[in-house]
PDB file of N, CA and C in Angstrom:
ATOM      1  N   UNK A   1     124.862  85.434  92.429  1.00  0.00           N
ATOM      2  CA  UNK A   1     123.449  85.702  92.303  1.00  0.00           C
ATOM      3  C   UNK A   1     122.658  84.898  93.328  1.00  0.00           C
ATOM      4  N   UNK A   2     123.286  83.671  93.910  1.00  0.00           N
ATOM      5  CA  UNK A   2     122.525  82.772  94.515  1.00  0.00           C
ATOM      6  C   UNK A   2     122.417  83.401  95.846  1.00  0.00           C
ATOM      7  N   UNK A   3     123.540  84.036  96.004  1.00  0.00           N
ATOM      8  CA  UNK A   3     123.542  84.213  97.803  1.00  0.00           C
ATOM      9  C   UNK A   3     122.814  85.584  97.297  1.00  0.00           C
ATOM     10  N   UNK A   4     122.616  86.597  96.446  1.00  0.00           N
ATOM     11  CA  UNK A   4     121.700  87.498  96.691  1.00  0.00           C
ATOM     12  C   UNK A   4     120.399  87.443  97.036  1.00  0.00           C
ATOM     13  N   UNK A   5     119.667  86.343  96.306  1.00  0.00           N
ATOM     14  CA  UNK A   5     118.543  85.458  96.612  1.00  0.00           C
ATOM     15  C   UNK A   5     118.183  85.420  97.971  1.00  0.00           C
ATOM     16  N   UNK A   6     119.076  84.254  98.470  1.00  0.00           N
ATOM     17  CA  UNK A   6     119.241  83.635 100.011  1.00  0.00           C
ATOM     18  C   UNK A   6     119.130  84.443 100.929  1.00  0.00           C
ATOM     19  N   UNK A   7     119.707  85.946 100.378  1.00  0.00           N
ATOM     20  CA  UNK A   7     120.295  86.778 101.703  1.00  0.00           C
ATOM     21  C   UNK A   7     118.637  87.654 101.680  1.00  0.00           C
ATOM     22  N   UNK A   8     118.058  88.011 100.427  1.00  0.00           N
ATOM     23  CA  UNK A   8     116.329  88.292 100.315  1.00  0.00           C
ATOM     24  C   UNK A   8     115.747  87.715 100.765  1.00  0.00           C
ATOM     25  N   UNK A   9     115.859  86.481 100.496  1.00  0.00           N
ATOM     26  CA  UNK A   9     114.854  85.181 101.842  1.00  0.00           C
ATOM     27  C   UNK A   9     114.682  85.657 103.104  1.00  0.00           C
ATOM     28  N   UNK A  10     116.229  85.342 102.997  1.00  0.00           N
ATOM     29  CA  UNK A  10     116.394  85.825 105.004  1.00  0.00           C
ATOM     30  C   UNK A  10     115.982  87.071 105.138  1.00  0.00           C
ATOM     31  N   UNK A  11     115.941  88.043 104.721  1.00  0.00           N
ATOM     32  CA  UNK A  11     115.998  89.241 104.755  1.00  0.00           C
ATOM     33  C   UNK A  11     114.058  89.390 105.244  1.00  0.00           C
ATOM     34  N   UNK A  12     113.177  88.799 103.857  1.00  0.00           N
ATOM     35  CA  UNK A  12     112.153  88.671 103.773  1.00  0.00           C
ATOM     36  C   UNK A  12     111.330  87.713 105.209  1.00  0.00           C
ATOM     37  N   UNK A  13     112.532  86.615 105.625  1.00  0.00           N
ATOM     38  CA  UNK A  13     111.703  85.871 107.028  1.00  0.00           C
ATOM     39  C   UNK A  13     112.116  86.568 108.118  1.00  0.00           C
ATOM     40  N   UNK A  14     113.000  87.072 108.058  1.00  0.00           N
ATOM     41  CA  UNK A  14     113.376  87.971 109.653  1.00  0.00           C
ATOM     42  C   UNK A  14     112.113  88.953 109.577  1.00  0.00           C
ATOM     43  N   UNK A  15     112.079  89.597 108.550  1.00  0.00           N
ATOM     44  CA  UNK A  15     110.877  91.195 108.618  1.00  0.00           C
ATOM     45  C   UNK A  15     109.859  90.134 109.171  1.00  0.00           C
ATOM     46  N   UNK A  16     109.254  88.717 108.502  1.00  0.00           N
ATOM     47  CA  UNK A  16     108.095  88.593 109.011  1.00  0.00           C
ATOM     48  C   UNK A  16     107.853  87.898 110.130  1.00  0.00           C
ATOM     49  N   UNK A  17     109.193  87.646 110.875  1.00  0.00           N
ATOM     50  CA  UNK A  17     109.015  87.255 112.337  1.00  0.00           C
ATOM     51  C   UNK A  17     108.888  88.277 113.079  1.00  0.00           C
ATOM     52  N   UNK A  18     109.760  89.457 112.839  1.00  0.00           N
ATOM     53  CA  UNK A  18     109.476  90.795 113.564  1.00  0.00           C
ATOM     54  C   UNK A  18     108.384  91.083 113.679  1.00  0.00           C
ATOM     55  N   UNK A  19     107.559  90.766 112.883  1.00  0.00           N
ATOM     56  CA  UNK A  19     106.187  91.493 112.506  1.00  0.00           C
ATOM     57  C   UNK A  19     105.294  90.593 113.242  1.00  0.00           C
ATOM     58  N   UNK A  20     105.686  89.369 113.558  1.00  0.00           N
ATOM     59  CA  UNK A  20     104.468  88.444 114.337  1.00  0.00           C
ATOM     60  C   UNK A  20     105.328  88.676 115.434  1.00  0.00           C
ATOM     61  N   UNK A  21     106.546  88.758 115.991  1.00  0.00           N
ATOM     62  CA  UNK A  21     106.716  88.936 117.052  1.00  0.00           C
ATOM     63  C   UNK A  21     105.881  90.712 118.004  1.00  0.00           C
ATOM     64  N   UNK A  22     106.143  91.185 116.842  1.00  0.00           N
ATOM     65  CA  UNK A  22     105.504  93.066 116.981  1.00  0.00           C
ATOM     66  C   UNK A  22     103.796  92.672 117.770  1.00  0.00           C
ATOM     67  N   UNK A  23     103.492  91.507 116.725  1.00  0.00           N
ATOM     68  CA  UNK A  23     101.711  91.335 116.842  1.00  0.00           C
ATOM     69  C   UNK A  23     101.326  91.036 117.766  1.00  0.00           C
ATOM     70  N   UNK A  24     102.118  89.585 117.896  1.00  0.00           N
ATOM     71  CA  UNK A  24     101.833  89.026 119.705  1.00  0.00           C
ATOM     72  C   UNK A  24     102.205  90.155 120.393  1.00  0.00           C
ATOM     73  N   UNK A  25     103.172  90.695 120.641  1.00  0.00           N
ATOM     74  CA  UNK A  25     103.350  91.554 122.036  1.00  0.00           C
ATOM     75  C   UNK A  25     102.403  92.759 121.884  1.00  0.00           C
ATOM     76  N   UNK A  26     101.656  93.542 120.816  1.00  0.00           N
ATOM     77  CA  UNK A  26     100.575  94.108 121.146  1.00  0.00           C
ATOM     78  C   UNK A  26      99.309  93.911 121.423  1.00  0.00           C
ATOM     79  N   UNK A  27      99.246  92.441 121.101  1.00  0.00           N
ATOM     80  CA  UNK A  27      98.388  91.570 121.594  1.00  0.00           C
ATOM     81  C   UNK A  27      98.040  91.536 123.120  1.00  0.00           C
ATOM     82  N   UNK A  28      99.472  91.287 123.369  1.00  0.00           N
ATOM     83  CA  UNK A  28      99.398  90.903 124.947  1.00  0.00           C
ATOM     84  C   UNK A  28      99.583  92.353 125.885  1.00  0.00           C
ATOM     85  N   UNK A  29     100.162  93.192 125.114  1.00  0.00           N
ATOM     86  CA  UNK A  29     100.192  94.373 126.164  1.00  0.00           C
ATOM     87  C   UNK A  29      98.487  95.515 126.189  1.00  0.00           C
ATOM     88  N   UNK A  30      97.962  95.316 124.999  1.00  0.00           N
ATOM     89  CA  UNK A  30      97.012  96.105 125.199  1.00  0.00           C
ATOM     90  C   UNK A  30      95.411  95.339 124.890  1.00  0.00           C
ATOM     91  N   UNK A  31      95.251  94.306 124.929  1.00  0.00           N
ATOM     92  CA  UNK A  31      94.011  93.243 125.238  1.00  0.00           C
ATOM     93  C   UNK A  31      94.276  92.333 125.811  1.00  0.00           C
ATOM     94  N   UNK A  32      94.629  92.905 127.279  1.00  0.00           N
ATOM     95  CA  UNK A  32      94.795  92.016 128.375  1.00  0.00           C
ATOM     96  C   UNK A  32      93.863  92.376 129.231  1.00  0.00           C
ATOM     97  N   UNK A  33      93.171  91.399 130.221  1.00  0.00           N
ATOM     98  CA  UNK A  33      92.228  91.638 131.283  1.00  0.00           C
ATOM     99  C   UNK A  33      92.678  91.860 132.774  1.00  0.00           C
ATOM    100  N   UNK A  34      92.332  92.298 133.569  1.00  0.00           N
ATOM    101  CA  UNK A  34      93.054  92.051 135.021  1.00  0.00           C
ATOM    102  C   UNK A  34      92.732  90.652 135.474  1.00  0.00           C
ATOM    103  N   UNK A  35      94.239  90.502 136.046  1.00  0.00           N
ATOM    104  CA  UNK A  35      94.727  89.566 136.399  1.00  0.00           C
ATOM    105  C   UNK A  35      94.238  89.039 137.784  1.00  0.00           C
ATOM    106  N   UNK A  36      93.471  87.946 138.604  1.00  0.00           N
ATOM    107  CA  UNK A  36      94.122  88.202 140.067  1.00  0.00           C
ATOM    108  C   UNK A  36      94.690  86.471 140.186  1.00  0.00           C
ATOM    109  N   UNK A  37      95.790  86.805 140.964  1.00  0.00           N
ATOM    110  CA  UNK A  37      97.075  85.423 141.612  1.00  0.00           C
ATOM    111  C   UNK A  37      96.618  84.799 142.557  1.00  0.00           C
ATOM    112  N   UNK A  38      95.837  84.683 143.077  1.00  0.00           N
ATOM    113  CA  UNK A  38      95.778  84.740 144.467  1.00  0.00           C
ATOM    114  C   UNK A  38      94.541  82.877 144.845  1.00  0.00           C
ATOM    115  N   UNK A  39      95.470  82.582 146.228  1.00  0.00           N
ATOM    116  CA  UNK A  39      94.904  81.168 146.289  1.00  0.00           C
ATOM    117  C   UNK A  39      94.003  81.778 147.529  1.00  0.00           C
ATOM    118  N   UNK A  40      92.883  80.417 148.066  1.00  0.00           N
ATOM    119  CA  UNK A  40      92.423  80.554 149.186  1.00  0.00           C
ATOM    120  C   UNK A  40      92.440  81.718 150.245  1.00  0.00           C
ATOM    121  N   UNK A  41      93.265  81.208 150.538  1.00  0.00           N
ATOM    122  CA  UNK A  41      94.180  81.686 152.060  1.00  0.00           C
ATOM    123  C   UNK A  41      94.726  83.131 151.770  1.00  0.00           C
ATOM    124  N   UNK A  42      95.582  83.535 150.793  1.00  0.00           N
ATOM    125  CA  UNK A  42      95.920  84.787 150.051  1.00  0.00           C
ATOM    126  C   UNK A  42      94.770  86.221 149.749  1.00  0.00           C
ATOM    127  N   UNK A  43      93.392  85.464 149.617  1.00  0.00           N
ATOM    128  CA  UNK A  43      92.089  86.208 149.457  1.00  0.00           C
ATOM    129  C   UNK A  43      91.957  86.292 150.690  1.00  0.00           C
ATOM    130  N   UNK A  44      91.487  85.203 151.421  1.00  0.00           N
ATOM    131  CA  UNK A  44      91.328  85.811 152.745  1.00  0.00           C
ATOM    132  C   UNK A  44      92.166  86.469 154.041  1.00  0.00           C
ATOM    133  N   UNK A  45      93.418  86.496 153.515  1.00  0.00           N
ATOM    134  CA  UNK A  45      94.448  87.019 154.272  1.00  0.00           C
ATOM    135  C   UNK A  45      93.931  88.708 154.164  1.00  0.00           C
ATOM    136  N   UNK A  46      94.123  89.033 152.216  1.00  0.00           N
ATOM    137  CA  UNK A  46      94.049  90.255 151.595  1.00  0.00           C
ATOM    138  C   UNK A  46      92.522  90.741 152.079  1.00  0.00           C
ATOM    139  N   UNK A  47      91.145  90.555 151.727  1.00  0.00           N
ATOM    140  CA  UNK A  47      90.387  90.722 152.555  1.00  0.00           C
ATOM    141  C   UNK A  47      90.173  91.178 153.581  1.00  0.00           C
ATOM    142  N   UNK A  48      91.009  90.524 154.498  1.00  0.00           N
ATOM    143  CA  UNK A  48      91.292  91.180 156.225  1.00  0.00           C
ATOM    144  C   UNK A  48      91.897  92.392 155.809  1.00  0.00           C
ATOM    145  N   UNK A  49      93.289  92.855 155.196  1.00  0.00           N
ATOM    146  CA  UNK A  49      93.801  93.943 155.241  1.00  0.00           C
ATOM    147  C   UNK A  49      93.239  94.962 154.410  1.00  0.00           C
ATOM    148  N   UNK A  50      92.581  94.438 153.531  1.00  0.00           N
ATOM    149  CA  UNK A  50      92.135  95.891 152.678  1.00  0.00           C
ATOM    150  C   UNK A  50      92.191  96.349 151.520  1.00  0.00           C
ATOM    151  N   UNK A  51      91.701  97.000 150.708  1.00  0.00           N
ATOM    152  CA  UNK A  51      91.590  97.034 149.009  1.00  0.00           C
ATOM    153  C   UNK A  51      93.360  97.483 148.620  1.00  0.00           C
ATOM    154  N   UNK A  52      93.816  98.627 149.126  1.00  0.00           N
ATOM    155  CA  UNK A  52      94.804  98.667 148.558  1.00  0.00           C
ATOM    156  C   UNK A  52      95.995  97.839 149.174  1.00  0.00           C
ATOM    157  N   UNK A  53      96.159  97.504 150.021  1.00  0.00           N
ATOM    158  CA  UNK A  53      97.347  96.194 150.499  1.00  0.00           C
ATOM    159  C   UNK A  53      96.636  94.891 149.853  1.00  0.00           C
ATOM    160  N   UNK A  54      95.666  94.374 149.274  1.00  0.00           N
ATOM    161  CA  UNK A  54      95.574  93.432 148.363  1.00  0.00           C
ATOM    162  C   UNK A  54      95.667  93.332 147.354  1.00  0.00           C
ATOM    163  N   UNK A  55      95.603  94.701 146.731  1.00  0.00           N
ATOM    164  CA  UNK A  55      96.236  95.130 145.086  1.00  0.00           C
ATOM    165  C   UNK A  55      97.525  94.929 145.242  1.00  0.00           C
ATOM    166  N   UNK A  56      98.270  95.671 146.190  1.00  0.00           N
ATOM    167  CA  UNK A  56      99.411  95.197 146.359  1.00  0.00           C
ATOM    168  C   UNK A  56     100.280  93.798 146.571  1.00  0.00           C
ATOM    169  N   UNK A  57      99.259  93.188 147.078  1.00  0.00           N
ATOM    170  CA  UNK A  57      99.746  91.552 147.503  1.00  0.00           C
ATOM    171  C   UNK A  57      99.821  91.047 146.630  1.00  0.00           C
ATOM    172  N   UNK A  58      98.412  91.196 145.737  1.00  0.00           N
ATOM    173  CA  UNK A  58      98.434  90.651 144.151  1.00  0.00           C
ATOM    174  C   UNK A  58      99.387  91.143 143.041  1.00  0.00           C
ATOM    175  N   UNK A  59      99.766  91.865 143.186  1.00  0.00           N
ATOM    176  CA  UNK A  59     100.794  92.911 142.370  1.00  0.00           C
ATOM    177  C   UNK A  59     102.274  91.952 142.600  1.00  0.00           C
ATOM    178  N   UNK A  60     102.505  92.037 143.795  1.00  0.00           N
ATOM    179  CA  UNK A  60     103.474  91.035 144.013  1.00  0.00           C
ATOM    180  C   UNK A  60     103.629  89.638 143.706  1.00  0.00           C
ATOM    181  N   UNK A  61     102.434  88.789 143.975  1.00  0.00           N
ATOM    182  CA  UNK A  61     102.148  87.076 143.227  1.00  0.00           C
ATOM    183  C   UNK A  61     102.574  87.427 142.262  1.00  0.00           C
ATOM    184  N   UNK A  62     101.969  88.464 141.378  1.00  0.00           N
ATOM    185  CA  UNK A  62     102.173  87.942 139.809  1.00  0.00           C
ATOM    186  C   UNK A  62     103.438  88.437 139.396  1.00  0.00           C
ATOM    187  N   UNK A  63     104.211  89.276 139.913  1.00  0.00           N
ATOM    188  CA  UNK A  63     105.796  89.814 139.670  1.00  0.00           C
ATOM    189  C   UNK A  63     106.784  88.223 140.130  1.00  0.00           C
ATOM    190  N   UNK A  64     106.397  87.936 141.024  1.00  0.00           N
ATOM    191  CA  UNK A  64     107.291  86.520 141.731  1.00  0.00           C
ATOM    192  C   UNK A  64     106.808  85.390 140.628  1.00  0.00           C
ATOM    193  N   UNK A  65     105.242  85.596 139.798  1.00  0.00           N
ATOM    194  CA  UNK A  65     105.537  84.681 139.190  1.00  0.00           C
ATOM    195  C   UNK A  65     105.942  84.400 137.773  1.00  0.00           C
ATOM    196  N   UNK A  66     106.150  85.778 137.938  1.00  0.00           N
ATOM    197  CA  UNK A  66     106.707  86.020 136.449  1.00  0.00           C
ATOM    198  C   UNK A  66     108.038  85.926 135.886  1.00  0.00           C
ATOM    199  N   UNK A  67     108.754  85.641 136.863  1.00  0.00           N
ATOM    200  CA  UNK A  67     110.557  85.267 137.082  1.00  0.00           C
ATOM    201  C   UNK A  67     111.030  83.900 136.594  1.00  0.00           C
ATOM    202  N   UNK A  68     110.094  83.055 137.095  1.00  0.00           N
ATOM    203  CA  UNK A  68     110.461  81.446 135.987  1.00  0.00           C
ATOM    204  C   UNK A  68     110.294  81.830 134.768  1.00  0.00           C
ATOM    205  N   UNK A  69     109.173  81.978 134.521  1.00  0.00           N
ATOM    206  CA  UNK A  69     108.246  82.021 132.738  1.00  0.00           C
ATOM    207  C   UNK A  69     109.738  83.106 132.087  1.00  0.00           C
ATOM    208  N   UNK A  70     110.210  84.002 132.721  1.00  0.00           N
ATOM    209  CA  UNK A  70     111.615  85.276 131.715  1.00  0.00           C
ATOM    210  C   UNK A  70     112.483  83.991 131.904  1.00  0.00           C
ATOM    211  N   UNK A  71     112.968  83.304 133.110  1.00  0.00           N
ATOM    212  CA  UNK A  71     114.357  82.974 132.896  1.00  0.00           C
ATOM    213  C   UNK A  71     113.925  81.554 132.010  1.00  0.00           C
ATOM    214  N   UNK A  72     112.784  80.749 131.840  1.00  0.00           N
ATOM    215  CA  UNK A  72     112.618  79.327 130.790  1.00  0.00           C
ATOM    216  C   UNK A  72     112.594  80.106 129.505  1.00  0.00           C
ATOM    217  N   UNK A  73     112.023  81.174 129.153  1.00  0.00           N
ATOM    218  CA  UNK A  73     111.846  82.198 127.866  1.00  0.00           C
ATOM    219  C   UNK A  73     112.897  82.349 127.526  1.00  0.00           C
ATOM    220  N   UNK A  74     114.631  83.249 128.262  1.00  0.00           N
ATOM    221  CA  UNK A  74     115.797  83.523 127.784  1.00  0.00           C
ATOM    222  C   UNK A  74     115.935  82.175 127.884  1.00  0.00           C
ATOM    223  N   UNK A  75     116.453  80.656 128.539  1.00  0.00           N
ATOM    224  CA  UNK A  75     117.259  79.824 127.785  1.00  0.00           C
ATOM    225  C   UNK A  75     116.469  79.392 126.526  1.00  0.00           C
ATOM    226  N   UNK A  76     115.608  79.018 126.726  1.00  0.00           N
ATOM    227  CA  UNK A  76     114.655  78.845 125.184  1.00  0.00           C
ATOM    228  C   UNK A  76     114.574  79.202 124.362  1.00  0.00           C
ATOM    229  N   UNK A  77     114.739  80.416 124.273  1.00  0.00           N
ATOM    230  CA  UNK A  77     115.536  81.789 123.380  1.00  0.00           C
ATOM    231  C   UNK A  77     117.042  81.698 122.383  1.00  0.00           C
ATOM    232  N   UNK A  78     117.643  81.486 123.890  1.00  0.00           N
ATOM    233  CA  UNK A  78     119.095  80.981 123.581  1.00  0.00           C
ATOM    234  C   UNK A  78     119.559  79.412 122.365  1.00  0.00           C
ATOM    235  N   UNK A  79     118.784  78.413 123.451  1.00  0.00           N
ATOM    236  CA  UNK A  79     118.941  77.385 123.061  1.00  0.00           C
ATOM    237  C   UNK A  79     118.432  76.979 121.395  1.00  0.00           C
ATOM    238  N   UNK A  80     117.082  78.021 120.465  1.00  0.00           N
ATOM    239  CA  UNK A  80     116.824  78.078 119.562  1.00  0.00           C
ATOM    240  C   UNK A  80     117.732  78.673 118.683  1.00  0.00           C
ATOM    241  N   UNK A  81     118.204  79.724 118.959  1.00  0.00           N
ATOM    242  CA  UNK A  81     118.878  80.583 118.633  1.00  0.00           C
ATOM    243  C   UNK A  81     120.368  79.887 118.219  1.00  0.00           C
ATOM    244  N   UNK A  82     120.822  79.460 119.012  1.00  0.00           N
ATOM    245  CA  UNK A  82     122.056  78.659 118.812  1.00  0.00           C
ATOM    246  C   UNK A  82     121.659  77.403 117.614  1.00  0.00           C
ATOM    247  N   UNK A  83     120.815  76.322 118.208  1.00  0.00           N
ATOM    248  CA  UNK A  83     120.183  75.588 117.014  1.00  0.00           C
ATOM    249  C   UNK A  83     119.774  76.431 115.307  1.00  0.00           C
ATOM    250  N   UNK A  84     119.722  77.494 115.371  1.00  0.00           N
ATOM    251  CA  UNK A  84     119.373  78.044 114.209  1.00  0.00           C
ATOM    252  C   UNK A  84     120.723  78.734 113.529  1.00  0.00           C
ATOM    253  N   UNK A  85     121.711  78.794 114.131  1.00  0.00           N
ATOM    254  CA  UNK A  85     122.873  79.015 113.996  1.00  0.00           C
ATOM    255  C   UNK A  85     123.749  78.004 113.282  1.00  0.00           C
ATOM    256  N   UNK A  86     123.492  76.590 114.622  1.00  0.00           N
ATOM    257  CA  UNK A  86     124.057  75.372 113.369  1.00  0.00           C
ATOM    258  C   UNK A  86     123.423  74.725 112.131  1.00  0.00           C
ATOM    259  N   UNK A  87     122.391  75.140 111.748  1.00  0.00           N
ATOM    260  CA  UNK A  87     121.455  74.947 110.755  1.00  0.00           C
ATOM    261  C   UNK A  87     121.523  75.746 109.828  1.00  0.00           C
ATOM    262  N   UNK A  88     122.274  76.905 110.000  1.00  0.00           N
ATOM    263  CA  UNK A  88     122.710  77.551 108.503  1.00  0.00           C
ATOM    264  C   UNK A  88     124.185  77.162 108.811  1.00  0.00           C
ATOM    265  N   UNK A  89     125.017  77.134 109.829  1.00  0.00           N
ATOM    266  CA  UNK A  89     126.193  76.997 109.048  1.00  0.00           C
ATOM    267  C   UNK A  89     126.110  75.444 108.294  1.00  0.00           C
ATOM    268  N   UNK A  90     125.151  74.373 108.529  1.00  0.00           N
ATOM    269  CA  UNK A  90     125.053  72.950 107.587  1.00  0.00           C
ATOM    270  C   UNK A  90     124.787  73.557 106.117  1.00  0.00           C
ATOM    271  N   UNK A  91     124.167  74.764 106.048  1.00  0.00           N
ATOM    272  CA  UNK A  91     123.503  75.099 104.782  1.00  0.00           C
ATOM    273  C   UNK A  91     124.335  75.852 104.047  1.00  0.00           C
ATOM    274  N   UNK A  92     125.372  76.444 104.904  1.00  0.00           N
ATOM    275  CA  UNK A  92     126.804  77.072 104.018  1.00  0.00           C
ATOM    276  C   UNK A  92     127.656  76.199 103.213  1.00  0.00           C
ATOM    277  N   UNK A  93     127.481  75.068 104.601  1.00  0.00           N
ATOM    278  CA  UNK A  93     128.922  73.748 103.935  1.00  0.00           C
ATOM    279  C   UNK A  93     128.169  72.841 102.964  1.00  0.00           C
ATOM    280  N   UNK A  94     127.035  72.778 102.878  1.00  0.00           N
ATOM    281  CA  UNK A  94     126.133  72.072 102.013  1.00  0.00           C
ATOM    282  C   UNK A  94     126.357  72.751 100.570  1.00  0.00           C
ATOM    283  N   UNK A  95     125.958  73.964 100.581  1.00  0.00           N
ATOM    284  CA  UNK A  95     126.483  74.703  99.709  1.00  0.00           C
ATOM    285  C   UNK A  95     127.682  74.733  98.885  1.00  0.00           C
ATOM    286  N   UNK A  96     128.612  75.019  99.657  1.00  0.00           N
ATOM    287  CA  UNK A  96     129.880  74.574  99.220  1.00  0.00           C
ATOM    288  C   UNK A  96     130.403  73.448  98.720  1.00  0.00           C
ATOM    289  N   UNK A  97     130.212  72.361  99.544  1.00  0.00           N
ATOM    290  CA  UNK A  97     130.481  71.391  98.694  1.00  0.00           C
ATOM    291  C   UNK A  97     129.713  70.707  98.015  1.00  0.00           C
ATOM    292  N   UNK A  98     128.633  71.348  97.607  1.00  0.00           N
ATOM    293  CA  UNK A  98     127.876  71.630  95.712  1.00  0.00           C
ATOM    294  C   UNK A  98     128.426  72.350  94.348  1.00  0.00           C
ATOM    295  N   UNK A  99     129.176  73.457  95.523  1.00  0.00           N
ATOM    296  CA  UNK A  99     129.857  74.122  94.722  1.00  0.00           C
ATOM    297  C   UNK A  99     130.609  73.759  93.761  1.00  0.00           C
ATOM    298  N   UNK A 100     131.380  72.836  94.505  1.00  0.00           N
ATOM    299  CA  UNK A 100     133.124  72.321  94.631  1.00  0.00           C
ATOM    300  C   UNK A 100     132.529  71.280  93.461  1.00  0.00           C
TER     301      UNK A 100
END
């Protein structure tokens, strides 16, 4: 009966991380503002060339800088993920030898 419980818990905190994870990302995909990347020198470079090769320039900053922020996100990801892994198996053997 106990692990039916436990396994409802979990059952019940996964749905509601999904659900704040669901929130933030519609958050961020559809009340977002335009963006612009761009330093000094980058404006006035883009400027010289022109509305659409500076959309483009800017299009590019923010793709190049968006490559750290995914790859610190997946190990951070990982590295929780694994930590949350050895934190129930403590809560299995904890278990058990309550059992016992």
């Amino acid at each position: 009966m106990f692990s039916l419980t436990y396994a409802a818990v979990t059952l019940h905190s996964k749905m509601k991380q999904f659900l704040n994870i669901l929130l933030v990302l519609f958050l961020l995909l559809f009340i977002s503002t335009a963006v612009e990347a761009q330093c000094a020198v980058c404006t006035k470079t883009s400027s010289q060339l022109g509305e659409k090769p500076a959309q483009g320039m800017n299009a590019a900053i923010l793709y190049l800088m968006m490559m750290p922020f995914a790859i610190v996100g997946f190990i951070g990801y990982r590295w929780w993920k694994g930590n949350k892994k050895l934190e129930q198996e403590e809560i299995r053997n904890q278990q058990q030898a309550n059992d016992q």
